[in-house]
C-alpha atoms as a PDB file:
ATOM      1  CA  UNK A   1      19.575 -20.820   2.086  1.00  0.00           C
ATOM      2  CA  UNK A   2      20.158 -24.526   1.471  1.00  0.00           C
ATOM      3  CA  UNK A   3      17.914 -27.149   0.772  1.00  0.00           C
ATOM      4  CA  UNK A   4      17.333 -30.175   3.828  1.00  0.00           C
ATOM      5  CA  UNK A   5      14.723 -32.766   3.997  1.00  0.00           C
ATOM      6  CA  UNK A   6      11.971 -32.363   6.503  1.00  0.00           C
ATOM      7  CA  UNK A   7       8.825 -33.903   7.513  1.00  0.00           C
ATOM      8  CA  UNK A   8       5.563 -31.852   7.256  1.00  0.00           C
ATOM      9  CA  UNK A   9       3.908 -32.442  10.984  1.00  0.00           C
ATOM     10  CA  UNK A  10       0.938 -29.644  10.449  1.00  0.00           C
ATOM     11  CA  UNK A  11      -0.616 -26.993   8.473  1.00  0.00           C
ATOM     12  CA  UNK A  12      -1.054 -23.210  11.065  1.00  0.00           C
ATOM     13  CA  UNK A  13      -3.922 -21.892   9.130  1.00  0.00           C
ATOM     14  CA  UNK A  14      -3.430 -18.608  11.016  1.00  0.00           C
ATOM     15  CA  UNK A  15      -0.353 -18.060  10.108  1.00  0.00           C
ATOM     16  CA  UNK A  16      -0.666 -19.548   6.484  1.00  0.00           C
ATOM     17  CA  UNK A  17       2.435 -21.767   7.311  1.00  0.00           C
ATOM     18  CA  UNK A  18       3.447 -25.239   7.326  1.00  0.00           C
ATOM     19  CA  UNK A  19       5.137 -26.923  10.885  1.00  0.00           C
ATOM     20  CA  UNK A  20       7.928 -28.756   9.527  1.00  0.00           C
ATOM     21  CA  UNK A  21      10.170 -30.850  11.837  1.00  0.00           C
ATOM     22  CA  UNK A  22      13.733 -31.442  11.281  1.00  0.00           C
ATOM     23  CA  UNK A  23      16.113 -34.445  11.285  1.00  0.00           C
ATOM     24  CA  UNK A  24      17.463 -33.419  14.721  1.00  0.00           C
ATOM     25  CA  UNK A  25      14.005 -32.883  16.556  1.00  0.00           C
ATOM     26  CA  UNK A  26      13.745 -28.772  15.997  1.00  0.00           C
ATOM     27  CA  UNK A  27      10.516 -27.752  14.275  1.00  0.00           C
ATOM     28  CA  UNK A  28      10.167 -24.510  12.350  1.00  0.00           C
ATOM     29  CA  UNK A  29       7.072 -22.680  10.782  1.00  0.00           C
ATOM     30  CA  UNK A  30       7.968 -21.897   6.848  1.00  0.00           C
ATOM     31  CA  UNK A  31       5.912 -20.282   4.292  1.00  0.00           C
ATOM     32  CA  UNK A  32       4.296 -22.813   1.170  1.00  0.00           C
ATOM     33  CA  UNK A  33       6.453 -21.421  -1.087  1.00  0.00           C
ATOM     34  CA  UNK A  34       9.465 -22.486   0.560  1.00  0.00           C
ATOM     35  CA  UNK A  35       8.533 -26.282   0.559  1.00  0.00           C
ATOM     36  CA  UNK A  36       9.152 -28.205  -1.968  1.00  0.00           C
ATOM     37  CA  UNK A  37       7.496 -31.800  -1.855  1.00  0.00           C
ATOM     38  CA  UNK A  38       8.782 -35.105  -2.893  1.00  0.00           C
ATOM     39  CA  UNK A  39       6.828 -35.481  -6.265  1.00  0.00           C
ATOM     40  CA  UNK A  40       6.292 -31.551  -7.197  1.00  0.00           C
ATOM     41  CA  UNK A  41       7.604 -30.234 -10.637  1.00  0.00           C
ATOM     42  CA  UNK A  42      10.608 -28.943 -10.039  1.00  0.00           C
ATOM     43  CA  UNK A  43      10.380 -26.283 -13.027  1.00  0.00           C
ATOM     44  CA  UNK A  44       6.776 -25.410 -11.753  1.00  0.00           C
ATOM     45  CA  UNK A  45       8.350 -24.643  -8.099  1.00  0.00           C
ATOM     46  CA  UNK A  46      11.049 -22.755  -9.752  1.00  0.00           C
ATOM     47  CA  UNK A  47       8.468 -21.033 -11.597  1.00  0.00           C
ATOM     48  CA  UNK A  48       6.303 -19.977  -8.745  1.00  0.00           C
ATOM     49  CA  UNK A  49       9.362 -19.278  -6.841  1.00  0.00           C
ATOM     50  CA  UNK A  50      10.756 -16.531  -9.708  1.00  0.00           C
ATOM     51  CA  UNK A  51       7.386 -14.803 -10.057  1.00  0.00           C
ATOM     52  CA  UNK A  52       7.018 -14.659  -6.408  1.00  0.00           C
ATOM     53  CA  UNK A  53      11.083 -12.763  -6.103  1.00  0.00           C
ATOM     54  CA  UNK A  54       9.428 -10.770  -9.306  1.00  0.00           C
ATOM     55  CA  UNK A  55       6.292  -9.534  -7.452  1.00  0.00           C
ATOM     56  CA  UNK A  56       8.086  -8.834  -4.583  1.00  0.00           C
ATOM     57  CA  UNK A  57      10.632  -6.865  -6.158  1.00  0.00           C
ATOM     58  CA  UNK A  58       7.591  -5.267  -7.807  1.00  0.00           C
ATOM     59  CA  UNK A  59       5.798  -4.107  -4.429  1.00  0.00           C
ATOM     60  CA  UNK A  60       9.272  -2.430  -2.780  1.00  0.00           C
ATOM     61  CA  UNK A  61       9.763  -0.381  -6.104  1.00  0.00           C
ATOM     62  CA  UNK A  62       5.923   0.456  -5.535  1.00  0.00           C
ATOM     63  CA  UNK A  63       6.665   1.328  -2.293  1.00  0.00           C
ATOM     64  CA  UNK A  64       9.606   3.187  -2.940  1.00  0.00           C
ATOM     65  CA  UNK A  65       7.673   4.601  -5.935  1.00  0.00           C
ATOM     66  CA  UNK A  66       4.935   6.340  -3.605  1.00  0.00           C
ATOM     67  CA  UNK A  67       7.272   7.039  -0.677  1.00  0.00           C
ATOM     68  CA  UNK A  68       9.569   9.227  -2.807  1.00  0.00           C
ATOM     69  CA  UNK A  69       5.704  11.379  -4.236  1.00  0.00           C
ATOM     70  CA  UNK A  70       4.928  11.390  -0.408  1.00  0.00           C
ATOM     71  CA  UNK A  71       8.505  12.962   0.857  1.00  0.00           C
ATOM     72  CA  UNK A  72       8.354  15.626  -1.471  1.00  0.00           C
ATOM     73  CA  UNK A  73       8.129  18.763  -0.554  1.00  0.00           C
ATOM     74  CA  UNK A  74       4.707  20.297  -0.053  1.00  0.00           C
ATOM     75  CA  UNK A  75       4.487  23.900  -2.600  1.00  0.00           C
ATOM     76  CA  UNK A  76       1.794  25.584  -0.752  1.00  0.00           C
ATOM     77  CA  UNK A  77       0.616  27.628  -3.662  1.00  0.00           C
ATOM     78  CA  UNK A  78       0.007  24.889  -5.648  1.00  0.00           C
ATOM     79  CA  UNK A  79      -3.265  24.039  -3.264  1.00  0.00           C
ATOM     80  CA  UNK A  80      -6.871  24.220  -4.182  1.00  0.00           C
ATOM     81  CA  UNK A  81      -8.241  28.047  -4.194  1.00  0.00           C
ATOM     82  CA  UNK A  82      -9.984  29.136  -1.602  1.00  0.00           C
ATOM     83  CA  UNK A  83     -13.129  29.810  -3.397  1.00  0.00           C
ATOM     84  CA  UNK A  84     -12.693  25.845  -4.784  1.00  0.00           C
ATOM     85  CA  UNK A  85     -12.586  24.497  -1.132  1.00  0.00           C
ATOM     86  CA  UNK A  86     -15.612  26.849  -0.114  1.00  0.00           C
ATOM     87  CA  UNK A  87     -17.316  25.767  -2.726  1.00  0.00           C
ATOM     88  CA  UNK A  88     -16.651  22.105  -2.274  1.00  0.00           C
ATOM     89  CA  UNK A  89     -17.867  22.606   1.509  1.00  0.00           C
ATOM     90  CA  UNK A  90     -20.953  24.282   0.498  1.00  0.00           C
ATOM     91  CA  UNK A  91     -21.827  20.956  -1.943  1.00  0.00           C
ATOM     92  CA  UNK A  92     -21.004  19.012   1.021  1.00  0.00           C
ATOM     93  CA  UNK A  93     -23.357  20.823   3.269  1.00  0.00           C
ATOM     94  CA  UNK A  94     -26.219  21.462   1.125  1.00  0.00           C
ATOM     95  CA  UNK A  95     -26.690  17.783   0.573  1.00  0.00           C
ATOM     96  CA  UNK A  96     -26.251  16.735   3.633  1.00  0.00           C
ATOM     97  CA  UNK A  97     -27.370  18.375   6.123  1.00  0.00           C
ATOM     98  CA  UNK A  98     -28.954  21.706   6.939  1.00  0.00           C
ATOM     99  CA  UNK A  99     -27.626  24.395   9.758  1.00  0.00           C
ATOM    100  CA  UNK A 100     -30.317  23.690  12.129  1.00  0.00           C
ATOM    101  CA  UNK A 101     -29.587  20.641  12.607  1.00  0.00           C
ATOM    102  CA  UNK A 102     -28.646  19.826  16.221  1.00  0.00           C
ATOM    103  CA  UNK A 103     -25.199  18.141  15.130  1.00  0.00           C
ATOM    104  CA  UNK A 104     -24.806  21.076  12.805  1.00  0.00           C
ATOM    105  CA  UNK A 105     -21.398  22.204  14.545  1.00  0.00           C
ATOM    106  CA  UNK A 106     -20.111  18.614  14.838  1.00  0.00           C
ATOM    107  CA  UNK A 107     -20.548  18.032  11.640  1.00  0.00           C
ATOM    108  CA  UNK A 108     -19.039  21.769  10.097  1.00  0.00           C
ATOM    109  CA  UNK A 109     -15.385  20.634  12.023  1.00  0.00           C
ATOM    110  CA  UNK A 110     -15.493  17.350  10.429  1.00  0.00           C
ATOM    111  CA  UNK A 111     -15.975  18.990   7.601  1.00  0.00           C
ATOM    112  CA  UNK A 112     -13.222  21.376   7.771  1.00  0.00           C
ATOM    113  CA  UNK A 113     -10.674  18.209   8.733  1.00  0.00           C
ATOM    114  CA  UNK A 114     -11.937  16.372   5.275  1.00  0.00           C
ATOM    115  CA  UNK A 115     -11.366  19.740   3.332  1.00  0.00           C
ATOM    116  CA  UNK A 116      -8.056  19.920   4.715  1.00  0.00           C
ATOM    117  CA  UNK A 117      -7.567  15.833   4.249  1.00  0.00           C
ATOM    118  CA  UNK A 118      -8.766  16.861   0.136  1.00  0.00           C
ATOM    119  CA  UNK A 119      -6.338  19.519   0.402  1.00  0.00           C
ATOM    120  CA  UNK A 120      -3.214  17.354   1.257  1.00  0.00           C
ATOM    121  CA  UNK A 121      -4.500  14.385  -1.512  1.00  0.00           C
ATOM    122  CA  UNK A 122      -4.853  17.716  -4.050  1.00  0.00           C
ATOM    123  CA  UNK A 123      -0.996  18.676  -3.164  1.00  0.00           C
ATOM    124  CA  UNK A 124       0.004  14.997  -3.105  1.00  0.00           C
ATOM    125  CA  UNK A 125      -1.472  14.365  -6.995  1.00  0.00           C
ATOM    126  CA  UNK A 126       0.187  17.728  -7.767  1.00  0.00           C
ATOM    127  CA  UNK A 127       3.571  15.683  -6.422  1.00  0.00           C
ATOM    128  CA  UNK A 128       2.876  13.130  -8.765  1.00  0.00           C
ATOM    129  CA  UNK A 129       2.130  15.001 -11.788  1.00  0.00           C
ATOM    130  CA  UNK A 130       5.491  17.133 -11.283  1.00  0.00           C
ATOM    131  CA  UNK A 131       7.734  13.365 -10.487  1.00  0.00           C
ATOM    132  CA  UNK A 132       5.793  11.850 -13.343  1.00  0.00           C
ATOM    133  CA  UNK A 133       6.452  14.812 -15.925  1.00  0.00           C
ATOM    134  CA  UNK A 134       9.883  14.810 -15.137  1.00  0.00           C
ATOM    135  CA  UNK A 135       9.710  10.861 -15.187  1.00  0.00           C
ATOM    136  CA  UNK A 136       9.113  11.807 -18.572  1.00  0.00           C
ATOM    137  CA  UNK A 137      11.288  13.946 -19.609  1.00  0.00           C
ATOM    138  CA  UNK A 138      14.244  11.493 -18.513  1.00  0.00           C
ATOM    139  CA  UNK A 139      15.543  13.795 -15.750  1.00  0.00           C
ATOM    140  CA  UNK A 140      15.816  11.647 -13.142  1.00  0.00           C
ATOM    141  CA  UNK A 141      19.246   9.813 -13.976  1.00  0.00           C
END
């Protein structure tokens, strides 16, 4: 980018950015970090402007970080027993609700979705624990 001098016209609070207009008549909407004001600190803009590169290099290895644990493959005997799940459903339904209850069916498939949803988090941490172990152990160079 380069630097140019602009005049601030407005302030979109909707889209958290400030309307500057240009020498030649043009306006453009720019984020507050990208102004820099006639009487600002030049090493505190420099500042904020490093730590805000930093974070955002931060956030895309974090979302590299939990897109690589989420494309792994799935090992299907590494899942939570069957006698585990039934007894997690039975906790669930014990406390609450009982069978007679006239949403009693509803309720036992949305069940069966959220024991399947605790099944895919269960294989997902099992992901993790394998990437972070070998993390570890150096093995990913």
């Amino acid at each position: 980018g380069r630097w140019q001098t602009a005049a601030v016209s407005s302030w979109d609070a909707e889209n958290q950015r400030y309307v500057l207009k240009w020498n030649p008549g043009s306006e453009e909407k720019v984020l507050a970090l990208h102004v820099f004001f006639d009487g600002d600190d030049p090493i505190l803009f420099a500042d904020r402007l490093a730590k805000a590169l930093q974070m955002r290099r931060w956030a895309h290895s974090l979302l590299k970080y939990h897109y690589f644990i989420d494309s792994m493959p799935e090992d299907r005997s590494r899942k939570i027993g069957r006698e585990s799940a039934a007894k997690i459903a039975g906790m669930a339904r014990g406390g609450l609700w009982d069978s007679s209850d006239e949403f009693a069916e509803e309720l036992n498939s949305k069940l069966e979705e959220l024991v399947e949803e605790a099944q895919k988090e269960y294989m997902r941490v099992q992901n993790y624990i394998t990437f972070e172990k070998v993390h570890r152990e150096g093995k990913l160079n």
